[in-house]
Protein backbone atom coordinates (compact mmCIF):
# COMPACT_ATOMS: atom_id res chain seq x y z
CA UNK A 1 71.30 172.39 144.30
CA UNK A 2 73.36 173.87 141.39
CA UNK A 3 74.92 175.85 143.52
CA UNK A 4 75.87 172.90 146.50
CA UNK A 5 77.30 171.19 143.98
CA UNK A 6 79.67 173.92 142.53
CA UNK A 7 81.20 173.88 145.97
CA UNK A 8 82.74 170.30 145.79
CA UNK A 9 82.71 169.57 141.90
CA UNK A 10 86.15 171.03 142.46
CA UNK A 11 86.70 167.66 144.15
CA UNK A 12 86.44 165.44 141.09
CA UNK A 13 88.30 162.68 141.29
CA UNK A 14 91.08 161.92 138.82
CA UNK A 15 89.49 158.85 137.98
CA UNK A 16 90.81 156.91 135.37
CA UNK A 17 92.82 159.17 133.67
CA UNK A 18 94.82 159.73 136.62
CA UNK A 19 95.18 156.37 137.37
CA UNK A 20 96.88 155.91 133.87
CA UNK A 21 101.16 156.30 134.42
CA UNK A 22 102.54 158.43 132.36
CA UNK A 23 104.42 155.87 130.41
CA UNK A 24 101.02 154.22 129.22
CA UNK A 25 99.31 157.60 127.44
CA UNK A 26 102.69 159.04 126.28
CA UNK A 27 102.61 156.91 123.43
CA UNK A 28 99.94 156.46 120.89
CA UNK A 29 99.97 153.26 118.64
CA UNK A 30 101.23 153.14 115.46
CA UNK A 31 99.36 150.43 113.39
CA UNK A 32 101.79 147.87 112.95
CA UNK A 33 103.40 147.55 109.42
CA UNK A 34 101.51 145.22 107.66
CA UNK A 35 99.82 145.25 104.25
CA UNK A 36 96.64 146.82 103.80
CA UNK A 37 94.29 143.99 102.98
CA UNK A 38 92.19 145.17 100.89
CA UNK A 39 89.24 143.23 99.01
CA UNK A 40 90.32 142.67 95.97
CA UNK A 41 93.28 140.47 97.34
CA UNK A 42 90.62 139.22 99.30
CA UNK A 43 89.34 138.06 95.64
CA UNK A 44 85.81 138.97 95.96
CA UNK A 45 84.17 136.32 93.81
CA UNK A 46 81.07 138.20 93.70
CA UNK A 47 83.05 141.30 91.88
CA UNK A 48 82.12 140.37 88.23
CA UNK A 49 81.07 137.42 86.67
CA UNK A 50 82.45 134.04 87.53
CA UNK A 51 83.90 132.26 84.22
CA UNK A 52 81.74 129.04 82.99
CA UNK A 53 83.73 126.03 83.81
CA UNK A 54 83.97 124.02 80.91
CA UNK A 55 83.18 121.13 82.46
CA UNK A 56 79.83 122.30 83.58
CA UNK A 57 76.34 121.83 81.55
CA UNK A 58 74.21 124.86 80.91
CA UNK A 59 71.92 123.63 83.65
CA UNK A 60 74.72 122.89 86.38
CA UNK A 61 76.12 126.82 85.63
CA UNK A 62 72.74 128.19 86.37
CA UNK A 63 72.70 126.69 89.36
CA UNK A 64 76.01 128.12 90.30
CA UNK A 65 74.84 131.15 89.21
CA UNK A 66 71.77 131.42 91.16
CA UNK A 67 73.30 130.18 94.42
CA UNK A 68 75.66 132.86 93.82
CA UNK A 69 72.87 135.54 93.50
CA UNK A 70 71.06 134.26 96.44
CA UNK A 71 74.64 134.61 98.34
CA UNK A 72 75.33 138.11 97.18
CA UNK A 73 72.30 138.91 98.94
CA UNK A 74 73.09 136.84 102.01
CA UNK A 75 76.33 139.36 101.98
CA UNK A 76 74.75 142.56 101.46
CA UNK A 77 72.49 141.83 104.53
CA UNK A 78 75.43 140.68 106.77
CA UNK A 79 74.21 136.91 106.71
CA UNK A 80 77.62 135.81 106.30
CA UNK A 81 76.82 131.95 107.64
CA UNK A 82 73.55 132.23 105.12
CA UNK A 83 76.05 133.06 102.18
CA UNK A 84 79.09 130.40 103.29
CA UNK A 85 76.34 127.69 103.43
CA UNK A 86 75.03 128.93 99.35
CA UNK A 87 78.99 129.01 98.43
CA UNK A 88 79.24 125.23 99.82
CA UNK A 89 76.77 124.30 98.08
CA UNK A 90 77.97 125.95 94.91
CA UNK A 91 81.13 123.92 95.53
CA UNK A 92 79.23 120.34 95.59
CA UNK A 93 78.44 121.37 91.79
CA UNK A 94 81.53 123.01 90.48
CA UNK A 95 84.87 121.80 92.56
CA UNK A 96 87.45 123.05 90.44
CA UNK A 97 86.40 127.13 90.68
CA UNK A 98 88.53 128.33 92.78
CA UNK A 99 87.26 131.47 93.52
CA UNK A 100 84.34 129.57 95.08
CA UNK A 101 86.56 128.89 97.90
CA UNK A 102 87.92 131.80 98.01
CA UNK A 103 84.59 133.39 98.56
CA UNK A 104 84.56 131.24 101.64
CA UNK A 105 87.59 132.13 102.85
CA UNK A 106 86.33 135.87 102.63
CA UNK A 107 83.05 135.20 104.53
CA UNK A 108 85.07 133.30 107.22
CA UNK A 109 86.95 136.35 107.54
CA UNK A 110 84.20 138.63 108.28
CA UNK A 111 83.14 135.99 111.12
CA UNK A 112 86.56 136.36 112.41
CA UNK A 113 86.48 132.34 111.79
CA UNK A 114 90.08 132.25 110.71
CA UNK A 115 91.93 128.53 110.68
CA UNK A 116 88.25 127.87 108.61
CA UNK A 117 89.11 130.96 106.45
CA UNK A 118 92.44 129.39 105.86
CA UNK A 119 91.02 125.60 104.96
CA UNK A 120 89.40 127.65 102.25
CA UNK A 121 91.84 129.62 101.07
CA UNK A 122 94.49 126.44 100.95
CA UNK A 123 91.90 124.75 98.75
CA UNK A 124 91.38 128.08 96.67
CA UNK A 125 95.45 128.09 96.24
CA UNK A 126 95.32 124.53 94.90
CA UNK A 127 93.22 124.81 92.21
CA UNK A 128 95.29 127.93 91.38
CA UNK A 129 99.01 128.07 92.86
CA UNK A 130 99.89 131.74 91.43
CA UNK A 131 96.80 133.48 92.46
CA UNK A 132 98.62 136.35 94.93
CA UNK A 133 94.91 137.36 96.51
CA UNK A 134 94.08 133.86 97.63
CA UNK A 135 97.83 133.70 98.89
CA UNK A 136 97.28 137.19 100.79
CA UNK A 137 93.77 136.31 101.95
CA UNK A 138 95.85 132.97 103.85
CA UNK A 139 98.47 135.04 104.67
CA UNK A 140 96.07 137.36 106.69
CA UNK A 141 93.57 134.66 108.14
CA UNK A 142 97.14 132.70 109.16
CA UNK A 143 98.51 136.25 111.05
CA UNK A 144 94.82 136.55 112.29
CA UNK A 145 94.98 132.66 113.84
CA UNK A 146 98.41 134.03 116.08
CA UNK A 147 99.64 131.22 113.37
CA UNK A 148 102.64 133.59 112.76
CA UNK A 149 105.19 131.04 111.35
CA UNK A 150 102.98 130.04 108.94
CA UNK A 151 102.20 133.24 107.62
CA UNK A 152 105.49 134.45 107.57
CA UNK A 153 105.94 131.12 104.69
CA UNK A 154 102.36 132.62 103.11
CA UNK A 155 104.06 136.21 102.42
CA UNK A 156 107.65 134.17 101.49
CA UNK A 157 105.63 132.12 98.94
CA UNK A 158 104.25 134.93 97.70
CA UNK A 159 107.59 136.67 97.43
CA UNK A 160 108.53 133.30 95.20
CA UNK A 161 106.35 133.74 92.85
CA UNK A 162 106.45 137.96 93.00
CA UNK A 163 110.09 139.12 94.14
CA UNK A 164 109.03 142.26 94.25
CA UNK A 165 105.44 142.61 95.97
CA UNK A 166 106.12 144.98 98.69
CA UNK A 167 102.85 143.77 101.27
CA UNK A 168 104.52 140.60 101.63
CA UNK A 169 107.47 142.39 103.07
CA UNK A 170 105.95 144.48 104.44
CA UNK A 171 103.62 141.24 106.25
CA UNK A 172 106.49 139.47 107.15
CA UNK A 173 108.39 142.27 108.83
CA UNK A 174 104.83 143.40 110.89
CA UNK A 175 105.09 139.84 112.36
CA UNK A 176 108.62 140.06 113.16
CA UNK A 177 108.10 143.25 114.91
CA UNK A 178 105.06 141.43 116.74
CA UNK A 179 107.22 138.03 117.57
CA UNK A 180 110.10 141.09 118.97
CA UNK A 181 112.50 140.03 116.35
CA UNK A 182 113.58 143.13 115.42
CA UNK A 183 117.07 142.57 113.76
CA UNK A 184 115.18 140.20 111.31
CA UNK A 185 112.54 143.03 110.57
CA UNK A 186 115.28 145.27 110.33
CA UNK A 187 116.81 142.97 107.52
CA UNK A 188 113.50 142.52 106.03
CA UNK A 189 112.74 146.08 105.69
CA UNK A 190 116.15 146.89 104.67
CA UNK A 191 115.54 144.46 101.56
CA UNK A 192 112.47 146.19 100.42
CA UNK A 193 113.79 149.52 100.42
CA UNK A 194 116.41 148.13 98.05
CA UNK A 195 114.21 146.20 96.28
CA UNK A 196 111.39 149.73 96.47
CA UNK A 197 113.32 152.93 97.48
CA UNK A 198 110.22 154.76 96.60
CA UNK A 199 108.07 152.84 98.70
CA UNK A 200 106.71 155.59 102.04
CA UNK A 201 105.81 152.49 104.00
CA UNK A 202 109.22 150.61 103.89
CA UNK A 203 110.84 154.10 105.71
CA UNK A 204 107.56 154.32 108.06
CA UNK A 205 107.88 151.06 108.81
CA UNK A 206 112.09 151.15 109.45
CA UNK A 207 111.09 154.56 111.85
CA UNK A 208 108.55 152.68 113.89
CA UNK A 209 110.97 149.93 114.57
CA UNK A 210 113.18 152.64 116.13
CA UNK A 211 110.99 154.31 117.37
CA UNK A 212 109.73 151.10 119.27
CA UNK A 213 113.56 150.62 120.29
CA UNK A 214 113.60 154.48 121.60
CA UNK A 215 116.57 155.15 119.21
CA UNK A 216 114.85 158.68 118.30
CA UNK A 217 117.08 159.42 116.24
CA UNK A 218 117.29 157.17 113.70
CA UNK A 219 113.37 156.95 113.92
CA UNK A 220 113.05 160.43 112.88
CA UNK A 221 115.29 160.10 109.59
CA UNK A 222 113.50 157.61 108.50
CA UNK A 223 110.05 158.57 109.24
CA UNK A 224 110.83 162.08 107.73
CA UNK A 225 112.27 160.05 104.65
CA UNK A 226 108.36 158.69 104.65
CA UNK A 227 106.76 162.36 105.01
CA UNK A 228 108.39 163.95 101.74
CA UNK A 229 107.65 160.61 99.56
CA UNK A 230 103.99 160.58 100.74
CA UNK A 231 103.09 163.14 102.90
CA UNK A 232 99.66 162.42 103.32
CA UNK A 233 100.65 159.42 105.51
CA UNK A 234 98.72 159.40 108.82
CA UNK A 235 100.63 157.48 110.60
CA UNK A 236 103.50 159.05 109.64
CA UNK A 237 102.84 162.01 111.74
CA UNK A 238 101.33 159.86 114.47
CA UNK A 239 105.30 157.84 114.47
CA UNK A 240 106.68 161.83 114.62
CA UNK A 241 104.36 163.27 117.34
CA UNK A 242 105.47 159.98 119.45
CA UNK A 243 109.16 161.31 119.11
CA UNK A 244 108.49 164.95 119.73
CA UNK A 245 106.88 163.60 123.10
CA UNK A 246 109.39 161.77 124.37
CA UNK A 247 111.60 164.28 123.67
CA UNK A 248 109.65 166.78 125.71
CA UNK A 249 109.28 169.31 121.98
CA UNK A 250 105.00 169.47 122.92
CA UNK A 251 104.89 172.43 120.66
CA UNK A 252 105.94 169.64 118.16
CA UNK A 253 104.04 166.56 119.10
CA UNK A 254 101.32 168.58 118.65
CA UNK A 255 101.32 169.96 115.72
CA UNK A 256 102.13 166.74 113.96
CA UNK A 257 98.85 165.41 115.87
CA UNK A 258 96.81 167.86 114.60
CA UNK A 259 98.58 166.75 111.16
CA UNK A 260 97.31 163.35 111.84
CA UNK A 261 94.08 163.95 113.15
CA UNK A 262 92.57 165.99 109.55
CA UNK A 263 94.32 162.94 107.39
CA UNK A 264 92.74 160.42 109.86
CA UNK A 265 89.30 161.82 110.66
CA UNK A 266 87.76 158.59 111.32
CA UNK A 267 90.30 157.44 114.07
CA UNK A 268 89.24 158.17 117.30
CA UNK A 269 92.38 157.47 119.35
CA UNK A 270 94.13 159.98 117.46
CA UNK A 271 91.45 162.61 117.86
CA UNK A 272 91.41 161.68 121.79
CA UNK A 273 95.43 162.31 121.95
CA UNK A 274 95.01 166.03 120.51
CA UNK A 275 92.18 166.49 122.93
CA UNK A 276 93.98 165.37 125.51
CA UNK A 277 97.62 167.42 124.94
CA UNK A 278 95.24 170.74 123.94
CA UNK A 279 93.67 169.70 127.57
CA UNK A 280 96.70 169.91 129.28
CA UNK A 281 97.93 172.57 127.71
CA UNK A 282 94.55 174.75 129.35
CA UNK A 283 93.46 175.15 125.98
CA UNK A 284 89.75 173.34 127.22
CA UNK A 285 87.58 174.32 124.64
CA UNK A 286 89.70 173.10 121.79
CA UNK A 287 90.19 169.69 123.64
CA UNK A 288 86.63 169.61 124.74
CA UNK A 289 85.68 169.73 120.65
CA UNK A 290 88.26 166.78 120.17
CA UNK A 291 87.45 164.33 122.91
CA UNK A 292 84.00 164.78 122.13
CA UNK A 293 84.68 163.70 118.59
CA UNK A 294 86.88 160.71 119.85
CA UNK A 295 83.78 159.13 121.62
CA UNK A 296 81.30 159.28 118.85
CA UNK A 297 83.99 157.67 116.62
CA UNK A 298 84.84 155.28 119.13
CA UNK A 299 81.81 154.64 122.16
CA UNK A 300 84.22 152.31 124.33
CA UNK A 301 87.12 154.79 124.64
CA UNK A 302 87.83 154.81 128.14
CA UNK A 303 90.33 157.25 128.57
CA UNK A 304 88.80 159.90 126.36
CA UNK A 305 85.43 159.49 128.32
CA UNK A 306 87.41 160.09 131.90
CA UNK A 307 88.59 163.60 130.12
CA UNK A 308 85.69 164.14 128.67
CA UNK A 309 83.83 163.59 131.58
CA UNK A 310 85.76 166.06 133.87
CA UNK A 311 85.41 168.80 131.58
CA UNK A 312 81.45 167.92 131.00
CA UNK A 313 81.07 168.02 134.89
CA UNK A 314 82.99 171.73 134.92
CA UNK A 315 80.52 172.69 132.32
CA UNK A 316 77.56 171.44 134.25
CA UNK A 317 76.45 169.30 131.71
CA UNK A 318 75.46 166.43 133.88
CA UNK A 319 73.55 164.51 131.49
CA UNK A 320 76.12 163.81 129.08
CA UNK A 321 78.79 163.68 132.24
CA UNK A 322 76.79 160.75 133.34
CA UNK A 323 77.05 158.47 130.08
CA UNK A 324 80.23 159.31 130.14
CA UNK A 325 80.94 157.81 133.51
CA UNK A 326 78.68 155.00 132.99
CA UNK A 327 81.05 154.47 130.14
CA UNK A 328 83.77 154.38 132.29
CA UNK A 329 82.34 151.47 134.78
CA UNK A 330 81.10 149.99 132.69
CA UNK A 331 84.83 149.10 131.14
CA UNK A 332 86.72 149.38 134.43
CA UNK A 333 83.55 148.77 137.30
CA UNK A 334 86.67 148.78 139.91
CA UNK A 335 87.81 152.46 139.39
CA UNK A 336 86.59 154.06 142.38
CA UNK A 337 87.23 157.54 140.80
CA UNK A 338 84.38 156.53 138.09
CA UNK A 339 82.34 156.33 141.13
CA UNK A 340 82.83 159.31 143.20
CA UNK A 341 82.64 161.62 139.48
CA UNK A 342 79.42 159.72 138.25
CA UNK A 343 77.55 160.27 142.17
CA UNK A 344 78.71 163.97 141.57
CA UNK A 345 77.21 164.14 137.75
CA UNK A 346 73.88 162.43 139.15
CA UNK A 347 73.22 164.82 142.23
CA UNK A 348 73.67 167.48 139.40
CA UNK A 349 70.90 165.86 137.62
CA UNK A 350 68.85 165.90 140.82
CA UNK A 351 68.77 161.95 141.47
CA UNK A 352 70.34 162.13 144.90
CA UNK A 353 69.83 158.54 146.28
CA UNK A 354 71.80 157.11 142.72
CA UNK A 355 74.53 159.90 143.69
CA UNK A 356 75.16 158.65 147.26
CA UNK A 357 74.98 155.09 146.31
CA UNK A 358 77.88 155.74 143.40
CA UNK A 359 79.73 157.52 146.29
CA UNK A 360 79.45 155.35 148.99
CA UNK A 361 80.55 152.65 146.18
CA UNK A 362 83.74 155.33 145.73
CA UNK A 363 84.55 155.39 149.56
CA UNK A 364 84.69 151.25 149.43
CA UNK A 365 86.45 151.06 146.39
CA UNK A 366 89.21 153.43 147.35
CA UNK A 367 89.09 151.58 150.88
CA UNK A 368 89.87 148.23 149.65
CA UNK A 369 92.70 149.61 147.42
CA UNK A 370 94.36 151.22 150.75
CA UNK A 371 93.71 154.35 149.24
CA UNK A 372 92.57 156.76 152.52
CA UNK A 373 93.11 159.78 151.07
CA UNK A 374 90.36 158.87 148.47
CA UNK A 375 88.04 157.28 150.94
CA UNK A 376 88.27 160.31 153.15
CA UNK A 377 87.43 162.44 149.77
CA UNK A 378 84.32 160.42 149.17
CA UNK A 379 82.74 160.30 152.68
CA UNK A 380 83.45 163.86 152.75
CA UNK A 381 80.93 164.27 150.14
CA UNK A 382 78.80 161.81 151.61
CA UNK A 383 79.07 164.37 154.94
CA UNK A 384 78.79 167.95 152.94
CA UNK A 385 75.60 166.04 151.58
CA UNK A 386 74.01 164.68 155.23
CA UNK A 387 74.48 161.36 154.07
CA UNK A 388 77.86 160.54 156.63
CA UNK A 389 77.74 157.57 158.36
């Protein structure tokens, strides 16, 4: 059987991957510039002890204080509705702590409940006008709501109170860049590298407006600007492999992938873009190492699993060829080259009638996109097999 199938695995379908123009996987993403949010602009309220209000009794703080416990162990166990429902209650008793509010703004966030996230937040901000992290926490839960007007005022406020708080540049130019106003991000990044010349994300940021605006040149200068003030950047390199492609310099996209990939271990999309440049450079093995790395990080990865899965059916690993594949319909059930690779990983395995169902699946797939060269290709198989019509 090993053998039978050798003699058509040559035959693999492009699937996916092939499917993808050029245009689409030239380009990896570069996060957008916006601030990191991290938690403690989030204001954590559970992240030290909340101050006694003075217009609380002895009894009505311990209350607060064990609602808060029981919450903080609502959080650790993910029960984020549990912990808002403690943190309202808290609120009945004490109304004027903001940070109360401001832990439900937080929890909202993790719930990806956002215009409720900002309620909270708006309530945390009156009760205490100049506290930036409740102003960033509604800044990020407005840009989460696609509320991008109103966030833009969030980070301006902000900017009132702090003239020189580079995130809230830094947020308003990210949505600029999103609404394609890029003459006002310009302006707006322009100001913070006056206002921060030492700042690496005001130059990254500049370069991946140019670089979005395929003006290479000016996107280099300023993304190398980035590199020697912080050269442990990620997405620096990621902004300067993007240029070398497009400029056809793979020797140099490359090794400012590889650059990215060890400062970004954890992000799979970079890890699948050095896999797949090492792939189509014939170097298999290396790529093989990084694809596979890109789906653990990342399960759902389509295009790394259609690489992956070409290079696991060469290596007659058919097991791990056919979660790859099922990966693959299971995102895009339509792509009849999913099909016609997953029948060929199965009848490796040895379950023939799941192989020539997945290929006669191909041969209508690739039928009803007026594809006959494909069709052909799969009842081929079916033939080679004794399964024609």
């Amino acid at each position: 059987m090993r053998t039978q199938l050798s003699l058509v695995s040559a035959l693999a379908a492009l699937s996916l991957l092939g499917a993808l123009p050029q245009s689409a996987r030239a380009r990896l993403a570069v996060e957008p510039a916006m601030p990191p949010l991290t938690d403690a602009q989030l204001a954590l309220p559970w992240e030290g002890s909340l101050l006694a209000q003075a217009t609380l009794s002895s009894a009505q703080q311990d209350q607060v204080d064990d609602l808060l416990r029981q919450a903080e162990d609502k959080v650790n166990a993910k029960d984020y509705a549990g912990a808002i429902s403690l943190y309202q209650q808290a609120t009945q008793i004490d109304r004027s702590n903001a940070r109360l509010f401001s832990g439900i703004g937080y929890l909202q966030i993790q719930q990806r409940n956002y215009p409720a996230a900002v309620e909270a937040y708006r309530a945390a901000i009156a009760l205490e006008p100049n506290n930036l992290p409740f102003r960033y926490g509604m800044a990020h839960s407005l840009h989460s709501a696609e509320r991008y007007d109103e966030a833009i005022e969030t980070y301006r406020a902000i900017l009132a109170v702090a003239p020189r708080e580079a995130n809230a540049y830094l947020g308003i130019g990210g949505i600029q860049m999103l609404q394609n106003n890029h003459d006002a991000a310009l302006a707006t990044y322009q100001e913070l590298a006056r206002v921060a010349p030492g700042n690496a994300r005001v130059y990254e940021a500049i370069g991946t407006l140019y670089l979005d605006q395929e003006n290479y040149a000016e996107a280099l200068r300023n993304l190398q600007q980035a590199q020697r003030i912080d050269p442990k950047r990620g997405n620096v390199y990621v902004g300067l492999a993007n240029i070398y492609r497009a400029q056809d310099n793979l020797a140099a996209s490359l090794e400012n992938l590889r650059q990215a990939s060890s400062l970004m271990p954890e992000n799979a999309e970079v890890q699948y873009r050095v896999g797949e440049m090492l792939y189509q450079q014939g170097n298999e093995e290396a790529a093989f190492d990084y694809l596979l790395r890109a789906v653990r990080l990342q399960s759902d990865l389509v295009p790394a699993h259609a690489l992956l899965g070409r290079l696991l059916l060469e290596r007659q690993n058919y097991i791990q060829a056919v979660l790859s594949y099922r990966r693959l319909i299971e995102a895009v059930p339509s792509d009849p080259g999913a099909h016609y690779n997953l029948g060929l990983a199965l009848w490796g395995q040895g379950l023939q009638a799941q192989a020539i169902s997945n290929v006669r699946t191909s041969a209508y797939l690739y039928q009803q996109q007026d594809n006959s060269e494909g069709a052909e290709r799969a009842r081929a198989l079916l033939s080679f097999w004794g399964e024609g019509d």
